[in-house]
N, C-alpha and C. Protein backbone atom coordinates (compact mmCIF):
# COMPACT_ATOMS: atom_id res chain seq x y z
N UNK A 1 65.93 1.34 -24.45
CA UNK A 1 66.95 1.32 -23.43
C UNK A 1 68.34 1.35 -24.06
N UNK A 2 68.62 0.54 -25.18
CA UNK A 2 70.30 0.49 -25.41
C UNK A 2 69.86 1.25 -27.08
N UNK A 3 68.53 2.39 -27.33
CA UNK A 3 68.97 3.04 -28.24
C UNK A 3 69.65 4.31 -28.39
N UNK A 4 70.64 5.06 -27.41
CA UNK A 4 71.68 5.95 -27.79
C UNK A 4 72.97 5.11 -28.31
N UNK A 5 72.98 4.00 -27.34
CA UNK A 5 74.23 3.16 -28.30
C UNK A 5 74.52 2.58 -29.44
N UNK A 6 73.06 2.42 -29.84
CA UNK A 6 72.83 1.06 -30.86
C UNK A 6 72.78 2.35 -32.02
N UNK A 7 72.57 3.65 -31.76
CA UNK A 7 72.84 4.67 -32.68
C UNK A 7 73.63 5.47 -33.17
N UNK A 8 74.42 5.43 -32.04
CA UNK A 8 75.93 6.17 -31.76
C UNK A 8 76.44 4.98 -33.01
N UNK A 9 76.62 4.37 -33.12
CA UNK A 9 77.50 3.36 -34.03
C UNK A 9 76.50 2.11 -34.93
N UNK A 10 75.14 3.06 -35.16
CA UNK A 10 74.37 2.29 -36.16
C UNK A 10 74.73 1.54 -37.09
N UNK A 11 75.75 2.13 -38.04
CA UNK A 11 76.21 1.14 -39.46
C UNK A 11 76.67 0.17 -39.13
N UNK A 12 78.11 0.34 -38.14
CA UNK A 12 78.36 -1.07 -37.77
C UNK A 12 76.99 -2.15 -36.88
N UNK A 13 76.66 -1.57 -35.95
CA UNK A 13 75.51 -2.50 -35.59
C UNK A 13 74.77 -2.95 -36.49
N UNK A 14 74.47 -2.25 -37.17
CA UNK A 14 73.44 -2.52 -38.24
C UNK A 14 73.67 -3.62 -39.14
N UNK A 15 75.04 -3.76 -39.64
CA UNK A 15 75.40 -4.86 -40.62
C UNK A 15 75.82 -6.16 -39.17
N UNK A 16 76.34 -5.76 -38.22
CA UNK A 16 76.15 -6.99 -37.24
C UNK A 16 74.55 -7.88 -37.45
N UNK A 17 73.72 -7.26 -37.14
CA UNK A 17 72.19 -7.37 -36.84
C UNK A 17 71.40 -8.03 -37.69
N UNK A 18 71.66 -7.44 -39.05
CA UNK A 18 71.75 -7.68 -40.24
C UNK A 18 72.14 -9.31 -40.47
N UNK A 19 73.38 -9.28 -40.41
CA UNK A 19 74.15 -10.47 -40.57
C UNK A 19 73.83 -11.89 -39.26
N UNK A 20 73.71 -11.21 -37.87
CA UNK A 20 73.11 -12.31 -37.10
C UNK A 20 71.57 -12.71 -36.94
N UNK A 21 70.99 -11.79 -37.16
CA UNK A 21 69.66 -11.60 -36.64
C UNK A 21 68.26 -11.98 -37.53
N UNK A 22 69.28 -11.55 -38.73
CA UNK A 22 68.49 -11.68 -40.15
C UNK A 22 67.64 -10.62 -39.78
N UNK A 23 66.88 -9.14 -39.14
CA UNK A 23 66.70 -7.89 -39.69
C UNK A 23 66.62 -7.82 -41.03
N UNK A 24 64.76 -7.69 -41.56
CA UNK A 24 64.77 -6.65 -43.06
C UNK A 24 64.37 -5.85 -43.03
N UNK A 25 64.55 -5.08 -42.02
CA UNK A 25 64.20 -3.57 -42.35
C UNK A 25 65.55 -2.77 -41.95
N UNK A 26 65.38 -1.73 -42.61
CA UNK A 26 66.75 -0.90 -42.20
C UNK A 26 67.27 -0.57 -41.39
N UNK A 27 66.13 -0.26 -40.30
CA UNK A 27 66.73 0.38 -38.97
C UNK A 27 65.98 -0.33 -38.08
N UNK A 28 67.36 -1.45 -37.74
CA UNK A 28 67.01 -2.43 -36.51
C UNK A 28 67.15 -1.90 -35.26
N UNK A 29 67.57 -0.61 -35.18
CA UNK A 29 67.78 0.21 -33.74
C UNK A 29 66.81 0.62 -33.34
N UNK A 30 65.18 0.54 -34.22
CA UNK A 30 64.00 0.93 -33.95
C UNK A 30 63.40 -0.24 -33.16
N UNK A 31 63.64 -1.66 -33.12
CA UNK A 31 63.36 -2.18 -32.24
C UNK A 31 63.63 -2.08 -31.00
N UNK A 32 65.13 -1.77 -30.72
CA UNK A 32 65.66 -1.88 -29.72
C UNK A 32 64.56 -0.31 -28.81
N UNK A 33 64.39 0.62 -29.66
CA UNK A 33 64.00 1.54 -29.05
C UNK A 33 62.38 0.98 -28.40
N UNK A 34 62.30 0.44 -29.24
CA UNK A 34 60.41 -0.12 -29.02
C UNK A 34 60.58 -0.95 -27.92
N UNK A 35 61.46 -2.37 -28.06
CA UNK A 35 61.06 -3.27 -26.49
C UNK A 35 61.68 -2.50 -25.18
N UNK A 36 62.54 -0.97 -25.68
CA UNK A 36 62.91 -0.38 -24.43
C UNK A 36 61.56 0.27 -23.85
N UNK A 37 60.72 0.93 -25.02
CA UNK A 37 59.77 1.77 -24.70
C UNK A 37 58.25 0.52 -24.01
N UNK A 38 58.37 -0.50 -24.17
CA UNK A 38 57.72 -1.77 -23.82
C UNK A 38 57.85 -1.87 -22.07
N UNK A 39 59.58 -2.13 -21.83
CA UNK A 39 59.95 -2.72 -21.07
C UNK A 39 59.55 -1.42 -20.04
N UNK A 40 59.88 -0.23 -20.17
CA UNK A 40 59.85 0.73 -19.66
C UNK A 40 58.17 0.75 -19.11
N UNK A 41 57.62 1.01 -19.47
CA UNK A 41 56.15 0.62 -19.74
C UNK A 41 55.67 -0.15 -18.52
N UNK A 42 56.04 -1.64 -18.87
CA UNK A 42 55.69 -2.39 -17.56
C UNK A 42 56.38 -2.15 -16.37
N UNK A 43 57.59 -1.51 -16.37
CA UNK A 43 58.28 -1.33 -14.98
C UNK A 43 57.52 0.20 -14.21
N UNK A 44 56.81 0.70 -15.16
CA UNK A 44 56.16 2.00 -14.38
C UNK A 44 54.33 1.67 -13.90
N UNK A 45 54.05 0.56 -14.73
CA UNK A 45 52.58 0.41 -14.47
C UNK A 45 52.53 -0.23 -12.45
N UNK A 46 51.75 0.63 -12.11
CA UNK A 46 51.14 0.95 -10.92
C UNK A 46 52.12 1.06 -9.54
N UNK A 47 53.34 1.95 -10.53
CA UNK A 47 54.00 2.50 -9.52
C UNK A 47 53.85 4.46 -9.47
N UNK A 48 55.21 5.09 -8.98
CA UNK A 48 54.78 6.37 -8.55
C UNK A 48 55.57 6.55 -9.82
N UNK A 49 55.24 7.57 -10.83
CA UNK A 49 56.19 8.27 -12.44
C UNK A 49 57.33 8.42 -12.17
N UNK A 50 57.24 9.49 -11.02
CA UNK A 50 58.62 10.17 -10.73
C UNK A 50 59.32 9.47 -10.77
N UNK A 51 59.52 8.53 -9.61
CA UNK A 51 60.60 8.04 -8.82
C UNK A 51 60.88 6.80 -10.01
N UNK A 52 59.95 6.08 -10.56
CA UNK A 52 60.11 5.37 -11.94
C UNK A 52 61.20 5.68 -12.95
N UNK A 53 60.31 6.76 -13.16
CA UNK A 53 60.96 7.10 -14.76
C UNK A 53 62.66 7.63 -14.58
N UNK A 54 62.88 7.89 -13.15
CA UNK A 54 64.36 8.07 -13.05
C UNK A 54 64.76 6.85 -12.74
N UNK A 55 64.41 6.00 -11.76
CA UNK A 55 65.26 5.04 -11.89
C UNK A 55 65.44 4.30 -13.09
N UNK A 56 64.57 4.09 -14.01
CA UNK A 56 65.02 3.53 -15.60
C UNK A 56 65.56 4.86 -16.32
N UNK A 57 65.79 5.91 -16.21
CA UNK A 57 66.83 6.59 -16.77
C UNK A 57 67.92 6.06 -16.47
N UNK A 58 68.33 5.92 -15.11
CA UNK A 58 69.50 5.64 -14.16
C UNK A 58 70.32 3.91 -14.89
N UNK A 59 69.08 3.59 -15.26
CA UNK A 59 69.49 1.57 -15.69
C UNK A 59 70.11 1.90 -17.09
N UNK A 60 69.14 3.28 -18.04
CA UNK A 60 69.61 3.23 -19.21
C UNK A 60 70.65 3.37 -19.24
N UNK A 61 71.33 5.02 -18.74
CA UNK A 61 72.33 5.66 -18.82
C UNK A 61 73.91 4.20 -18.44
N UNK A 62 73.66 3.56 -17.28
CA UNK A 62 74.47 2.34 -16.78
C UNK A 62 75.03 1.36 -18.21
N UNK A 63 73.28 1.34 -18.58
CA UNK A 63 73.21 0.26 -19.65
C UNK A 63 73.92 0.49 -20.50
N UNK A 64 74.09 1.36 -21.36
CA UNK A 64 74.63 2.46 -22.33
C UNK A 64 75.97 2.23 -22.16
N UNK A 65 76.95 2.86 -20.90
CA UNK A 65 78.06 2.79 -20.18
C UNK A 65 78.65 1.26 -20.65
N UNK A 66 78.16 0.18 -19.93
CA UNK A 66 78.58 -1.14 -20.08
C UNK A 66 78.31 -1.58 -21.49
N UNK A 67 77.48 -1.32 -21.93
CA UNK A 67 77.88 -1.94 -23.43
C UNK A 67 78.55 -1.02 -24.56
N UNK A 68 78.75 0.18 -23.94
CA UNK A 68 79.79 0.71 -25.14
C UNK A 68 81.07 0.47 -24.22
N UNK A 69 81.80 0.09 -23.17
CA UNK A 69 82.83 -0.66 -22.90
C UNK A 69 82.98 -2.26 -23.16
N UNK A 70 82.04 -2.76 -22.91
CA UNK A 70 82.30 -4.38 -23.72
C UNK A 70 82.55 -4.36 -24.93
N UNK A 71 81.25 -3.62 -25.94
CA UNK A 71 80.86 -4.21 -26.75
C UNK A 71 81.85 -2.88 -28.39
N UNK A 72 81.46 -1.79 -27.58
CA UNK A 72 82.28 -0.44 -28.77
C UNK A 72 83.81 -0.70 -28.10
N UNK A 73 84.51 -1.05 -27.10
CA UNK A 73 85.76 -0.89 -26.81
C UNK A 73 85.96 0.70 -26.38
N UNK A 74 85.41 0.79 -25.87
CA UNK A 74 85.38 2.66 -25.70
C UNK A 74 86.16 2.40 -23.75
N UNK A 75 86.44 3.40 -23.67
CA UNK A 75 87.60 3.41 -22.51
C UNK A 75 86.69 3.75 -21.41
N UNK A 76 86.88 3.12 -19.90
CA UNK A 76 86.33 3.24 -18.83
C UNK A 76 87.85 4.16 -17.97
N UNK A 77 87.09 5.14 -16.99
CA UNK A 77 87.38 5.69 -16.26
C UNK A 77 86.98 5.75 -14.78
N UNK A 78 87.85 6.26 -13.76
CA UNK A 78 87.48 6.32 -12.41
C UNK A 78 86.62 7.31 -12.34
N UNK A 79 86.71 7.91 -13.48
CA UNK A 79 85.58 9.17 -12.91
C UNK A 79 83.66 8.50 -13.60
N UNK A 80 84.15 7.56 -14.32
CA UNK A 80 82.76 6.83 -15.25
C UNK A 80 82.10 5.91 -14.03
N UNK A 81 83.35 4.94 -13.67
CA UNK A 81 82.57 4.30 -12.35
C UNK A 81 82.35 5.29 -11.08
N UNK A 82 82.91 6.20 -10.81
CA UNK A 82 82.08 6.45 -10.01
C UNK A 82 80.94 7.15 -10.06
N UNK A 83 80.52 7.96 -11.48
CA UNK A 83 79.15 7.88 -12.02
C UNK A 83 78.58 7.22 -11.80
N UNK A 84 78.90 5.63 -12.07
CA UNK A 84 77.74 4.93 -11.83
C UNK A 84 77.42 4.53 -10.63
N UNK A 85 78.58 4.32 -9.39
CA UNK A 85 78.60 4.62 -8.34
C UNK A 85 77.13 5.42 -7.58
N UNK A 86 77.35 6.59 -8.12
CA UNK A 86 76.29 7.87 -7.80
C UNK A 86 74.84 7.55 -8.17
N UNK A 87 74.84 7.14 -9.41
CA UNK A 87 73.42 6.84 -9.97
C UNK A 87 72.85 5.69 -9.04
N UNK A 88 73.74 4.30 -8.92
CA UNK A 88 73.29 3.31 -8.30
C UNK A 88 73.01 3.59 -6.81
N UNK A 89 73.96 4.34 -6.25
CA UNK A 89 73.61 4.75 -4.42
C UNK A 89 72.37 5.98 -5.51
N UNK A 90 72.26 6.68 -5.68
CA UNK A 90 70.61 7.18 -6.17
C UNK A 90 69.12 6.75 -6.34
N UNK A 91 69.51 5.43 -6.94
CA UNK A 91 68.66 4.29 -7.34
C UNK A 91 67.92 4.09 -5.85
N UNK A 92 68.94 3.43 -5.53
CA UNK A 92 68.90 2.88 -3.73
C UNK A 92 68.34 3.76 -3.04
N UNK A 93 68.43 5.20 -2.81
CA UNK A 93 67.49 6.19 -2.05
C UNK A 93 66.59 6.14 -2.37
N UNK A 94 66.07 6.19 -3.84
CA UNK A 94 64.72 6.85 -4.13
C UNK A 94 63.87 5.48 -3.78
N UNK A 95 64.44 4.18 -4.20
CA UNK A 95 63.50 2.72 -3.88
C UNK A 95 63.27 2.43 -2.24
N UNK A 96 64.39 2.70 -1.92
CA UNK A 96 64.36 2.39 0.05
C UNK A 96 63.63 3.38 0.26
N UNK A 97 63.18 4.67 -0.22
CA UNK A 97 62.70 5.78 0.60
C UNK A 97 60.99 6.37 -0.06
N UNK A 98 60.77 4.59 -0.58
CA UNK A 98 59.19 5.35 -0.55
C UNK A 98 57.83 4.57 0.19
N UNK A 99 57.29 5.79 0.55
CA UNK A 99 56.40 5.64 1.42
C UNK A 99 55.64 4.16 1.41
């Protein structure tokens, strides 16, 4: 879930991770990819794929958004929230609208 971010700016994360986490292996962004691919996992078991696997696109892409503005300092825009705006009223159709 938060591995495009945690990759976009690996080195620095990496010596963060490193330094809090105590991580010995090199690439601690491989976890993050694994309990996403975990988490992902249980949120689709004995539902419909489709409508699933987009709405956890929809959480990633969000996810991504908010922590490279908290956490990278990277600049938010009116045109970013209302991206997420779109995705979240998206979210909301596809969950209210199944059978």
């Amino acid at each position: 879930m938060f591995g495009c971010t945690f990759i976009q700016h690996r080195r620095v994360l990496h010596e963060a991770l490193c330094r809090s986490a105590k991580f010995s292996s090199d690439r601690p962004h491989v976890a993050f990819f694994s309990v996403g691919a975990v988490l992902q996992t249980v949120a689709m078991t004995g539902e419909e794929m489709s409508i699933t696997y987009i709405v956890v696109l929809g959480f990633e892409a969000i996810t991504a958004l908010c922590l490279s503005i908290f956490f990278l300092k990277e600049s938010s825009s009116f045109t970013k929230l209302a991206g997420v705006a779109l995705v979240l009223a998206g979210i909301v159709v596809l969950r209210t609208g199944k059978p």
